[in-house]
N, C-alpha and C. Protein backbone atom coordinates (compact mmCIF):
# COMPACT_ATOMS: atom_id res chain seq x y z
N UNK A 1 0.82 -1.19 0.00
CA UNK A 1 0.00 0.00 0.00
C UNK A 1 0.87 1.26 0.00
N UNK A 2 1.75 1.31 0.99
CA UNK A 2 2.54 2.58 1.14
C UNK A 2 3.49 2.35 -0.35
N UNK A 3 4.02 1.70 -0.38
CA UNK A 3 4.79 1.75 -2.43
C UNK A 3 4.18 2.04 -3.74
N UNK A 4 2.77 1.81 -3.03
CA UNK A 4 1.89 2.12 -4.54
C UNK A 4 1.61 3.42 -4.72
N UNK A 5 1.48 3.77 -3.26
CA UNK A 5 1.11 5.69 -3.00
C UNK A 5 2.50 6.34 -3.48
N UNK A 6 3.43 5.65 -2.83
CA UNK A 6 4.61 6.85 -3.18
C UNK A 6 5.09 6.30 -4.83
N UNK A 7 4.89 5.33 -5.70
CA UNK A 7 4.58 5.01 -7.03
C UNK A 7 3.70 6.16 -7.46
N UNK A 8 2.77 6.71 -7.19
CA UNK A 8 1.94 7.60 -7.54
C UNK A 8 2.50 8.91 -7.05
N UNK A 9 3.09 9.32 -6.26
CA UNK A 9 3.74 10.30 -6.37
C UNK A 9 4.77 11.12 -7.49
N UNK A 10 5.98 9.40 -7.63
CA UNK A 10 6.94 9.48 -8.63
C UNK A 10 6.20 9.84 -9.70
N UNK A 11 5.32 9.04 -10.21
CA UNK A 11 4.55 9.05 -11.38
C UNK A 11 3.64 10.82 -11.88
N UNK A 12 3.34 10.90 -10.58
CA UNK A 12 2.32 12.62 -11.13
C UNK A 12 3.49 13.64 -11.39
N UNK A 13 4.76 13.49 -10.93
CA UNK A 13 5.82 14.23 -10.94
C UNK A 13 6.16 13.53 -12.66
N UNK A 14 6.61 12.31 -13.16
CA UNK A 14 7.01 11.92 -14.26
C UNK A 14 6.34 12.62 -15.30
N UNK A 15 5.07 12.33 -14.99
CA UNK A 15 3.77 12.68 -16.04
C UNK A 15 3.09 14.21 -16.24
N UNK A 16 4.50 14.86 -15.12
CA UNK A 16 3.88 16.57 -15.08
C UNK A 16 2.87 16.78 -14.74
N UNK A 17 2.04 16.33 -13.96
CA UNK A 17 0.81 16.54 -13.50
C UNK A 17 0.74 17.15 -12.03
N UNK A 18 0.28 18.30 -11.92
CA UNK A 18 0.19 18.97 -10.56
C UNK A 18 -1.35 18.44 -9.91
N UNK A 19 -1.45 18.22 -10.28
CA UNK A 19 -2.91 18.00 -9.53
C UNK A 19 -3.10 15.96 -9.28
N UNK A 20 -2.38 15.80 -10.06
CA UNK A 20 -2.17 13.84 -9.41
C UNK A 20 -1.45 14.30 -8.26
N UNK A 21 -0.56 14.87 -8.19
CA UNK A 21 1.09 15.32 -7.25
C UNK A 21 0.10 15.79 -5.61
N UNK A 22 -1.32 16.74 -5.93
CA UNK A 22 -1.48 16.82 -4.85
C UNK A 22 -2.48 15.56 -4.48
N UNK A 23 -3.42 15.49 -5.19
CA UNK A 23 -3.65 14.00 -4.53
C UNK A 23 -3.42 12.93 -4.21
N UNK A 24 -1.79 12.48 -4.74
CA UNK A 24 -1.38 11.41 -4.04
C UNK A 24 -0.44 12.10 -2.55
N UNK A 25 -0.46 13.30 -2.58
CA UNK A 25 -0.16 13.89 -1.59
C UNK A 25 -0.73 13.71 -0.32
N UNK A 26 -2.02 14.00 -0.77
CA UNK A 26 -3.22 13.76 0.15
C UNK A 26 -3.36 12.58 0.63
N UNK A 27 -3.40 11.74 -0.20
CA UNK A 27 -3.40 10.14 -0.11
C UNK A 27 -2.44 9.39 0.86
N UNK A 28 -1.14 10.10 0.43
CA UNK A 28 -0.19 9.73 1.64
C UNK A 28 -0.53 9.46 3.02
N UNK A 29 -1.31 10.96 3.30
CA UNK A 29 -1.19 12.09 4.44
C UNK A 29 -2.06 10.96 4.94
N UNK A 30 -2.95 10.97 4.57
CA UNK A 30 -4.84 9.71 4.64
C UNK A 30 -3.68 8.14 5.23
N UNK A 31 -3.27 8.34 4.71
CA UNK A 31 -2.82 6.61 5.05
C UNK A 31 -1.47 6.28 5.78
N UNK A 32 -0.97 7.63 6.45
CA UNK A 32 -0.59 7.49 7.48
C UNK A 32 1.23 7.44 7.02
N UNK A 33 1.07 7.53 6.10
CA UNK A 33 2.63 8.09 5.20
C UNK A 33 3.29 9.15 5.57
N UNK A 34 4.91 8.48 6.21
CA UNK A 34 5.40 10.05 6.65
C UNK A 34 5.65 10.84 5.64
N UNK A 35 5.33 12.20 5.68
CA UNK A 35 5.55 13.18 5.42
C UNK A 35 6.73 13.34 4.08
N UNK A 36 7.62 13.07 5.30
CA UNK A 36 9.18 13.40 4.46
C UNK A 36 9.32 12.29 3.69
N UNK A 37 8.88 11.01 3.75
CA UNK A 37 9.33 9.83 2.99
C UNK A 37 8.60 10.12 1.89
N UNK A 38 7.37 10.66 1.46
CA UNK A 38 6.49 11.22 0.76
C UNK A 38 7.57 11.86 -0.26
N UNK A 39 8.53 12.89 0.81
CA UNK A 39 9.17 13.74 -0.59
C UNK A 39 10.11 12.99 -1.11
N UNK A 40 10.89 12.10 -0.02
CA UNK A 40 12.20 11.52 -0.83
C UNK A 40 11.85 10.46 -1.44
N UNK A 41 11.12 9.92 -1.30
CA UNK A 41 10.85 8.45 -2.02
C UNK A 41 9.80 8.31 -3.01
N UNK A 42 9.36 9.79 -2.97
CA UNK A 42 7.77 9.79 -3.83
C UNK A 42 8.56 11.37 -4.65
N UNK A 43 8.13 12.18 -4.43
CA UNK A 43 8.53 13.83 -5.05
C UNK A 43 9.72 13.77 -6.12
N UNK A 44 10.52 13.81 -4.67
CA UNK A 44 12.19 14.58 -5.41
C UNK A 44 12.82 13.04 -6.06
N UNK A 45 12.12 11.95 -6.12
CA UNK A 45 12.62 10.87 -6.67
C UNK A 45 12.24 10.69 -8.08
N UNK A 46 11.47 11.66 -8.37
CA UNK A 46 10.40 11.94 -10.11
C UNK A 46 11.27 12.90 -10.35
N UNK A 47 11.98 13.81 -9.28
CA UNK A 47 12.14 14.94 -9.77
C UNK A 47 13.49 14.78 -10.70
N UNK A 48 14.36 13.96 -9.83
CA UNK A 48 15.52 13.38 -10.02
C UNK A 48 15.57 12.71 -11.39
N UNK A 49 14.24 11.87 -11.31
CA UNK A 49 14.48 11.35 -12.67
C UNK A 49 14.43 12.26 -13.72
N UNK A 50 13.68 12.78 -13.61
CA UNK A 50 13.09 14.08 -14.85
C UNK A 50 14.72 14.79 -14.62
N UNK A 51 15.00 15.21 -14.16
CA UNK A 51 16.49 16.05 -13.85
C UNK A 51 17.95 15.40 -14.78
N UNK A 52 17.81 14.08 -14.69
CA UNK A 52 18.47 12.94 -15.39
C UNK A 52 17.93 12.86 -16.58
N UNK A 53 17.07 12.96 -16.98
CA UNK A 53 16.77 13.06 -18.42
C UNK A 53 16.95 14.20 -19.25
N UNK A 54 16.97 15.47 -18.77
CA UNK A 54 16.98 16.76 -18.85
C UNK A 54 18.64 16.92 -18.93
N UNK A 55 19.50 15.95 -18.20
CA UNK A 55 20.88 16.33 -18.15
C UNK A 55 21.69 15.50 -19.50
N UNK A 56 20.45 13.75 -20.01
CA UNK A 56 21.14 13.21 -21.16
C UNK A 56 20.03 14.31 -22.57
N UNK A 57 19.75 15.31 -22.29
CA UNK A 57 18.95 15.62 -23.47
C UNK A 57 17.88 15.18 -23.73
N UNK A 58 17.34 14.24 -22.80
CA UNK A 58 16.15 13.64 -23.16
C UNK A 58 14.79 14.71 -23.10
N UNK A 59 14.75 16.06 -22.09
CA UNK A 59 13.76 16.49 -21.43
C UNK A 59 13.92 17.65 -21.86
N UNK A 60 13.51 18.64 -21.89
CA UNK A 60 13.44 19.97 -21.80
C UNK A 60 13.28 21.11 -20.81
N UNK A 61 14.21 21.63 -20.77
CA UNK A 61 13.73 23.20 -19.29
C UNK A 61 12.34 22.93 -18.85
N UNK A 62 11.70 22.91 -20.04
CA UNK A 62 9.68 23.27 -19.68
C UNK A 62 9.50 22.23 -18.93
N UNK A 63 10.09 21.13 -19.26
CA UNK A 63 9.05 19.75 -18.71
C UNK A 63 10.23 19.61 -16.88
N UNK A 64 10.77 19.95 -16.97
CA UNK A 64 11.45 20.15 -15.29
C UNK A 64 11.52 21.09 -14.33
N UNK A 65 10.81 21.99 -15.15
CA UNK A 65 9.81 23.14 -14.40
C UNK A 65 8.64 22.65 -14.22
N UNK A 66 7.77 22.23 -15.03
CA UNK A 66 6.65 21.52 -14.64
C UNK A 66 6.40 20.57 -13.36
N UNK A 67 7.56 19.64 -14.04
CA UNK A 67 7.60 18.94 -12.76
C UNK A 67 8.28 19.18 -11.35
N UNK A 68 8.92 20.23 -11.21
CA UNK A 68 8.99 21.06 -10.16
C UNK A 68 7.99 21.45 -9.49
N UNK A 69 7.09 22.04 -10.69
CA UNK A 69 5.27 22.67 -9.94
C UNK A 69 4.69 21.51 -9.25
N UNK A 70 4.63 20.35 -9.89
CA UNK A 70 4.04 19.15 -9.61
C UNK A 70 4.34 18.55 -8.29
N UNK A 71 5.84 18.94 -7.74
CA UNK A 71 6.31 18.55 -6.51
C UNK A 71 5.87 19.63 -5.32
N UNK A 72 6.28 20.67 -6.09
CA UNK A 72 5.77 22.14 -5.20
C UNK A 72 4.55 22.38 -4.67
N UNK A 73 3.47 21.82 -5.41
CA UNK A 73 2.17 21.75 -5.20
C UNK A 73 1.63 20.51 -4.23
N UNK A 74 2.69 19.31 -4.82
CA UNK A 74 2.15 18.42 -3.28
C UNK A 74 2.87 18.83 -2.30
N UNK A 75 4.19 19.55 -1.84
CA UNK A 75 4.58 19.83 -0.64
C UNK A 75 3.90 20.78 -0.06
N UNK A 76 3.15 21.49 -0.48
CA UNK A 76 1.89 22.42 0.09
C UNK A 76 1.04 21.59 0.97
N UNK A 77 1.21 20.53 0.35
CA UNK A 77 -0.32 19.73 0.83
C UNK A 77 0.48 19.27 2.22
N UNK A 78 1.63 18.47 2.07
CA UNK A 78 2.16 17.92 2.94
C UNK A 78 3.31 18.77 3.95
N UNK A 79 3.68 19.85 3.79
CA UNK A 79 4.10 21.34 4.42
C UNK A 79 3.71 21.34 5.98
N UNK A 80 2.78 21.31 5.99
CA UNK A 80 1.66 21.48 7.60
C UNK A 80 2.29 20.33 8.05
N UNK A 81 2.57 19.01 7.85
CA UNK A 81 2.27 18.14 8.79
C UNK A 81 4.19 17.58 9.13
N UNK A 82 5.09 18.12 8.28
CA UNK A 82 6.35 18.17 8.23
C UNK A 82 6.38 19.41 9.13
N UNK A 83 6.51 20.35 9.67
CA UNK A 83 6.05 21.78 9.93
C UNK A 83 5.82 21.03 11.42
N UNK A 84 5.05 20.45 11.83
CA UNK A 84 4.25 20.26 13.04
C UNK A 84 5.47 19.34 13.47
N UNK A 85 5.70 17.57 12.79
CA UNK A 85 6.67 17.46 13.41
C UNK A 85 8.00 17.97 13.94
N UNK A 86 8.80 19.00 12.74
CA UNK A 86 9.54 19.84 13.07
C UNK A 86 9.95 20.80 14.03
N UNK A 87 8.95 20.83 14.80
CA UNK A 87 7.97 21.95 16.06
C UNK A 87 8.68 20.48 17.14
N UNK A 88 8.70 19.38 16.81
CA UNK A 88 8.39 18.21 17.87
C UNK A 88 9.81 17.68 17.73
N UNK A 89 10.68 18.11 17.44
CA UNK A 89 12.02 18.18 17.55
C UNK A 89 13.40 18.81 17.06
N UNK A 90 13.92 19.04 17.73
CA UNK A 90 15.28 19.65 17.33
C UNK A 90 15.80 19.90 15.94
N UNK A 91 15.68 21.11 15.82
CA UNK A 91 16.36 21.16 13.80
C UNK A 91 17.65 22.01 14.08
N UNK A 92 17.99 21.25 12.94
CA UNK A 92 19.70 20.91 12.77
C UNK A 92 20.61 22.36 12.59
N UNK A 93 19.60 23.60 12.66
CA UNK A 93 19.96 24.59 12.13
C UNK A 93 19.17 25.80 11.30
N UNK A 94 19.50 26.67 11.60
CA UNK A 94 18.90 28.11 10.53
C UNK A 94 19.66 28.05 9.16
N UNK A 95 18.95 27.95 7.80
CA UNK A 95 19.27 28.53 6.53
C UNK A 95 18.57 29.45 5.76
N UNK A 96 19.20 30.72 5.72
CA UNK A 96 18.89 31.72 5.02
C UNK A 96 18.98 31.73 3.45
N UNK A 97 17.65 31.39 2.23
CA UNK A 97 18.32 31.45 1.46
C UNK A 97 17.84 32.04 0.69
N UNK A 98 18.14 32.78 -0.73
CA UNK A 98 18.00 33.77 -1.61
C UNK A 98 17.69 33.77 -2.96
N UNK A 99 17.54 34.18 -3.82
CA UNK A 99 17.92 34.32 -5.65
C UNK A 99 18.26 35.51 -5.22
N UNK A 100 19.41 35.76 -5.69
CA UNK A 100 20.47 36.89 -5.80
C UNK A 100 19.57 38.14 -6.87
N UNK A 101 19.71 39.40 -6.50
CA UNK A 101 19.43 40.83 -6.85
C UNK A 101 19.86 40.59 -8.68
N UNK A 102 18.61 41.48 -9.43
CA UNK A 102 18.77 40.86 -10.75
C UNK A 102 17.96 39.05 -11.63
N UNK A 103 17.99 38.02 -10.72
CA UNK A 103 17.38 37.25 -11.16
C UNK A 103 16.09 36.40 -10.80
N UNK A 104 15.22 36.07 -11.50
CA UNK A 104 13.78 35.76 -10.72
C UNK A 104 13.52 34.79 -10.94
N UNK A 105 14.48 33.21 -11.35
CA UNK A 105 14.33 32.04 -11.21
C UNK A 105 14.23 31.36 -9.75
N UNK A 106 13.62 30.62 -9.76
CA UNK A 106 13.65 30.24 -8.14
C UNK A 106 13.28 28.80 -7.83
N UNK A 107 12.80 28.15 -9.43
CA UNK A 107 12.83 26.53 -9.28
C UNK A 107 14.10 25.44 -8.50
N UNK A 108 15.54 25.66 -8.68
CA UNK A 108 16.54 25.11 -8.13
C UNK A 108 16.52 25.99 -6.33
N UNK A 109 16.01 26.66 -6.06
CA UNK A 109 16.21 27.19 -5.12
C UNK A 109 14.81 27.00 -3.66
N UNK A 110 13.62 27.01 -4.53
CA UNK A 110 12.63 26.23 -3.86
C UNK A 110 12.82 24.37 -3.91
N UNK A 111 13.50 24.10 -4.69
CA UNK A 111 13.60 22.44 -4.57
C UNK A 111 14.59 22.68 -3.35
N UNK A 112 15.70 23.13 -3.24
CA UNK A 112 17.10 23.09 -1.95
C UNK A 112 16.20 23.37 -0.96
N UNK A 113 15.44 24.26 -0.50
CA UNK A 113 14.82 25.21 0.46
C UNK A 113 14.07 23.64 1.09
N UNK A 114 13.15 23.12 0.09
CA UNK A 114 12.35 22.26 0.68
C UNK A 114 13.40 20.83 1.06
N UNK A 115 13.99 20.64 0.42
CA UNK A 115 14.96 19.44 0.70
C UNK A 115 15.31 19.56 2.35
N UNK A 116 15.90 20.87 2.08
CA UNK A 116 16.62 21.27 3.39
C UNK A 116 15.76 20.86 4.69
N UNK A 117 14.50 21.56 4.32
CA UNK A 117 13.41 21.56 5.40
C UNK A 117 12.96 19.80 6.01
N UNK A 118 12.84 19.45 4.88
CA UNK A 118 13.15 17.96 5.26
C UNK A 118 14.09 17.36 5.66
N UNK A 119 15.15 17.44 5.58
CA UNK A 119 16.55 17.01 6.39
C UNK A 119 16.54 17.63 7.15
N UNK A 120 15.89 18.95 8.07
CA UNK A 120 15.45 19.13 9.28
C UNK A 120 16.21 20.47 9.79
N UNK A 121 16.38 21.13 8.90
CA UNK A 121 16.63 22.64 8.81
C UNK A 121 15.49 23.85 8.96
N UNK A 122 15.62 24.45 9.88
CA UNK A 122 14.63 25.78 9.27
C UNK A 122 15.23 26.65 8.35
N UNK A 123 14.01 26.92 7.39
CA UNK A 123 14.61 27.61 6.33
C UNK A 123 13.75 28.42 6.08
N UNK A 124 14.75 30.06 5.94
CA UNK A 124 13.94 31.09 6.30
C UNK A 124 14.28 31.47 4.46
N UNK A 125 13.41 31.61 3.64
CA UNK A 125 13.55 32.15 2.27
C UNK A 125 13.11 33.32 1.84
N UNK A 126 14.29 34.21 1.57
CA UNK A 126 14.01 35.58 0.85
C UNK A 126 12.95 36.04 -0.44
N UNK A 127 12.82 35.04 -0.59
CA UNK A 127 12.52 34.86 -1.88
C UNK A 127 13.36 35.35 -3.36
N UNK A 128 13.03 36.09 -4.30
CA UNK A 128 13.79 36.00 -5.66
C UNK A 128 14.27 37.80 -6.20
N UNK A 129 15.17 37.92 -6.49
CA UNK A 129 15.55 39.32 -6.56
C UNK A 129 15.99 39.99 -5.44
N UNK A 130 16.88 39.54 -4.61
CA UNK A 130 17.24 40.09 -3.26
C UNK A 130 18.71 40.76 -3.76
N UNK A 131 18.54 42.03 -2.75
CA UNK A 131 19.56 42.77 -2.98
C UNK A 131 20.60 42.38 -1.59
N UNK A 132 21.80 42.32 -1.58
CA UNK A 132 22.96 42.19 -0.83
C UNK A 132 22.68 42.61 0.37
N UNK A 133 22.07 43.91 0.50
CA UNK A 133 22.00 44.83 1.70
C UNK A 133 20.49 43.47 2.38
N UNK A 134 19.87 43.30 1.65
CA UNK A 134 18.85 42.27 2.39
C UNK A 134 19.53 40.94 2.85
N UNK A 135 20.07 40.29 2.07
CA UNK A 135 21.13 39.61 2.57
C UNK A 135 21.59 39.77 4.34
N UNK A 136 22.00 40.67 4.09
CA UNK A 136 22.85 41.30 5.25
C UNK A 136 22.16 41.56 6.78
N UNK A 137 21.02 42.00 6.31
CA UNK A 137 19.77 42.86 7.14
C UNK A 137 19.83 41.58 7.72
N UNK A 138 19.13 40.49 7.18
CA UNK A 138 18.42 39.25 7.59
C UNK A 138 19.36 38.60 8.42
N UNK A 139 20.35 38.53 7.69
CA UNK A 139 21.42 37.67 8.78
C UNK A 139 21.59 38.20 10.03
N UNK A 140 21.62 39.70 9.96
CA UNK A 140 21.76 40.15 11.52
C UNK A 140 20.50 39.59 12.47
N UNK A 141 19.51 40.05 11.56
CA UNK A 141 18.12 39.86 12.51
C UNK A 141 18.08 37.87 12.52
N UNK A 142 18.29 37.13 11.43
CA UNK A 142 17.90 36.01 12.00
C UNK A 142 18.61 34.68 12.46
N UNK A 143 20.45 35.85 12.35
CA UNK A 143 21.78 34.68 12.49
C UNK A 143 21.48 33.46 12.24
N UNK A 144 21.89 32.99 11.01
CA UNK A 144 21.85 31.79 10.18
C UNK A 144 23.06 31.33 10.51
N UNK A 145 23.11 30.02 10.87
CA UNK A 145 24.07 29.19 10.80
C UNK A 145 24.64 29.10 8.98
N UNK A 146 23.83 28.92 8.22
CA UNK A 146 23.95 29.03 6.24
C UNK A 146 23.49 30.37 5.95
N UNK A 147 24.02 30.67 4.80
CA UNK A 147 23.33 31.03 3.75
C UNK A 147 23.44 30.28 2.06
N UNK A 148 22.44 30.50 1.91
CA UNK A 148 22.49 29.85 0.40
C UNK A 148 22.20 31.08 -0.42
N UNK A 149 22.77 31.06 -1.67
CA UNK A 149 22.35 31.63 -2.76
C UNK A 149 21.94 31.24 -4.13
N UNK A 150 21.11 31.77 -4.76
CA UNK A 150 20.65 31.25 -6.10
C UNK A 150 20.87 32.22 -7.15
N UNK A 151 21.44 31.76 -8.27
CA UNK A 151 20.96 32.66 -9.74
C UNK A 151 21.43 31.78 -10.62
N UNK A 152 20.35 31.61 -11.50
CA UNK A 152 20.12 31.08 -12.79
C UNK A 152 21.02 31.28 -13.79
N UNK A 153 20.96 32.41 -13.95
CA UNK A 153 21.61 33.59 -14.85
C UNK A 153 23.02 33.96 -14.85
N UNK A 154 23.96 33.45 -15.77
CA UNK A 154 25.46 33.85 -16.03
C UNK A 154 25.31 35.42 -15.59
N UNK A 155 24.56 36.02 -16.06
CA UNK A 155 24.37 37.53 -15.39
C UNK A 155 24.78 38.13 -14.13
N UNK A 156 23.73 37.10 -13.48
CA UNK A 156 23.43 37.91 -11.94
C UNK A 156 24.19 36.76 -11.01
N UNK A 157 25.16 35.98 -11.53
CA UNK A 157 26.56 35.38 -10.67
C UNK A 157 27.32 36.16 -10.36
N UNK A 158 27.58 37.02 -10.98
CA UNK A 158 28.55 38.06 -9.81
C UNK A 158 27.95 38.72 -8.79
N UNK A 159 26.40 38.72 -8.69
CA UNK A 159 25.81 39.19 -7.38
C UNK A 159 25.89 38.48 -6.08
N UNK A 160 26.37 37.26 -6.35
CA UNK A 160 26.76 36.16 -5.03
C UNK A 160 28.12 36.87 -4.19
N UNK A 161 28.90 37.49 -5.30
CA UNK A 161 30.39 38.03 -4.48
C UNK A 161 29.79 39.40 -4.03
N UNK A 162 28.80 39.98 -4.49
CA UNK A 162 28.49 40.86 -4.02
C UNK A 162 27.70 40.92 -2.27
N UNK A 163 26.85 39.86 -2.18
CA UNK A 163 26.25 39.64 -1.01
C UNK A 163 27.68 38.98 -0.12
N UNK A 164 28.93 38.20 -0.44
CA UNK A 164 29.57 37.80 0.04
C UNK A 164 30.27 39.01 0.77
N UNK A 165 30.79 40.25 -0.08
CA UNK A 165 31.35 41.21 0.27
C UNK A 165 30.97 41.90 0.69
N UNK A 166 29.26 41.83 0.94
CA UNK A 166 28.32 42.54 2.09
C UNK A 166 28.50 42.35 3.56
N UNK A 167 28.73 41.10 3.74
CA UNK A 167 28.73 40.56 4.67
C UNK A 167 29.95 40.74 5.45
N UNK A 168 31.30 40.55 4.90
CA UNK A 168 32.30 40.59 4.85
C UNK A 168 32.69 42.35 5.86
N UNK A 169 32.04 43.19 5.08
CA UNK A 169 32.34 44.43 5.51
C UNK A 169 31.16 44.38 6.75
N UNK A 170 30.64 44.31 6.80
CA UNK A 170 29.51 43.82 8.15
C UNK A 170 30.12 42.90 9.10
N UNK A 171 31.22 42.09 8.92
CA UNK A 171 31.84 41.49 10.01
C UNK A 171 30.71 40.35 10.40
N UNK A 172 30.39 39.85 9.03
CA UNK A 172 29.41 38.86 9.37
C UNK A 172 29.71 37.47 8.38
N UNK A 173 30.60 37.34 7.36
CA UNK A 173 31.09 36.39 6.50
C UNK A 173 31.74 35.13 7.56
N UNK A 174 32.23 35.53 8.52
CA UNK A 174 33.08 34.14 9.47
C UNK A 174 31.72 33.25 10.24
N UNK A 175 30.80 34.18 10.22
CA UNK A 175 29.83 34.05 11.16
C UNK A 175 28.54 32.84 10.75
N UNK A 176 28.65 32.55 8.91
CA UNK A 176 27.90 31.70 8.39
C UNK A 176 28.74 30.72 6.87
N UNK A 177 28.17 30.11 6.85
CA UNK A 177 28.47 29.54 6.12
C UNK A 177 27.76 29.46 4.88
């Protein structure tokens, strides 16, 4: 029973389907399926595949964004109840993380965010287009053990040395990782 549900997970993620993704989500939740095994053994295990196909040429940008949505949309469902246990024990740490000032991709950066959260991190996310000085702000106010950064874009990669050298002059670069 529990292999066929998280089979149906992999599968609404394979098949790009956001709306199988939340009902076998649901389905999980109903039948007593943890949470997190939901994402690793059901979600990010479609995602992976699709990611692997996308890396031999088989897939396209579109169809691993899709199936990104497809994962994104059942961790909504299943969010609350990962969330609650999380509350019910010790997490491993604060991660602050970003899409760097300039770029507004945020698919590789909501997949890490949620991973993280499941390996038992709180993860506090800026969301997409963050400028350095926010960077900076946040870390004071929410001292992260991490920070992560994201950009898509050959562009807006030099904005990572920029938040680095924010920090740096803030006397806050030794302070995270």
């Amino acid at each position: 029973m529990k292999e066929e549900v998280l089979n149906k997970l992999v599968n609404s993620v394979l098949s790009y389907d956001p709306e199988a993704a939340v009902k076998a989500a649901e389905e999980a939740l109903q039948k007593g399926i943890d949470p997190v095994e939901a994402i690793e053994e059901g979600l990010a295990k479609g995602v992976r595949i699709v990611g692997e196909r996308f890396g031999a040429g088989e897939a396209f940008l579109t169809e691993l964004v899709i199936a990104a949505e497809a994962m994104k949309q059942a961790i909504k469902v299943l969010e609350p109840a990962i969330l609650k246990s999380a509350r019910e024990k010790k997490t491993l740490g604060k991660v602050l993380i970003g899409t760097v000032e300039g770029d507004i991709h945020d698919i590789g950066k909501n997949i890490v965010s949620t991973l993280l959260m499941v390996a038992g991190f709180e993860v506090i996310d800026l969301g997409v287009d963050v400028p350095a000085e926010k960077f900076v702000e946040k870390v004071k106010e929410v001292k992260p053990e991490i920070v992560g950064m994201s950009a898509l874009m050959t562009t807006t990669m030099a904005k990572m040395a920029d938040v680095i050298e924010a920090l740096k002059r803030e006397g806050l670069r030794e302070k995270v990782k």
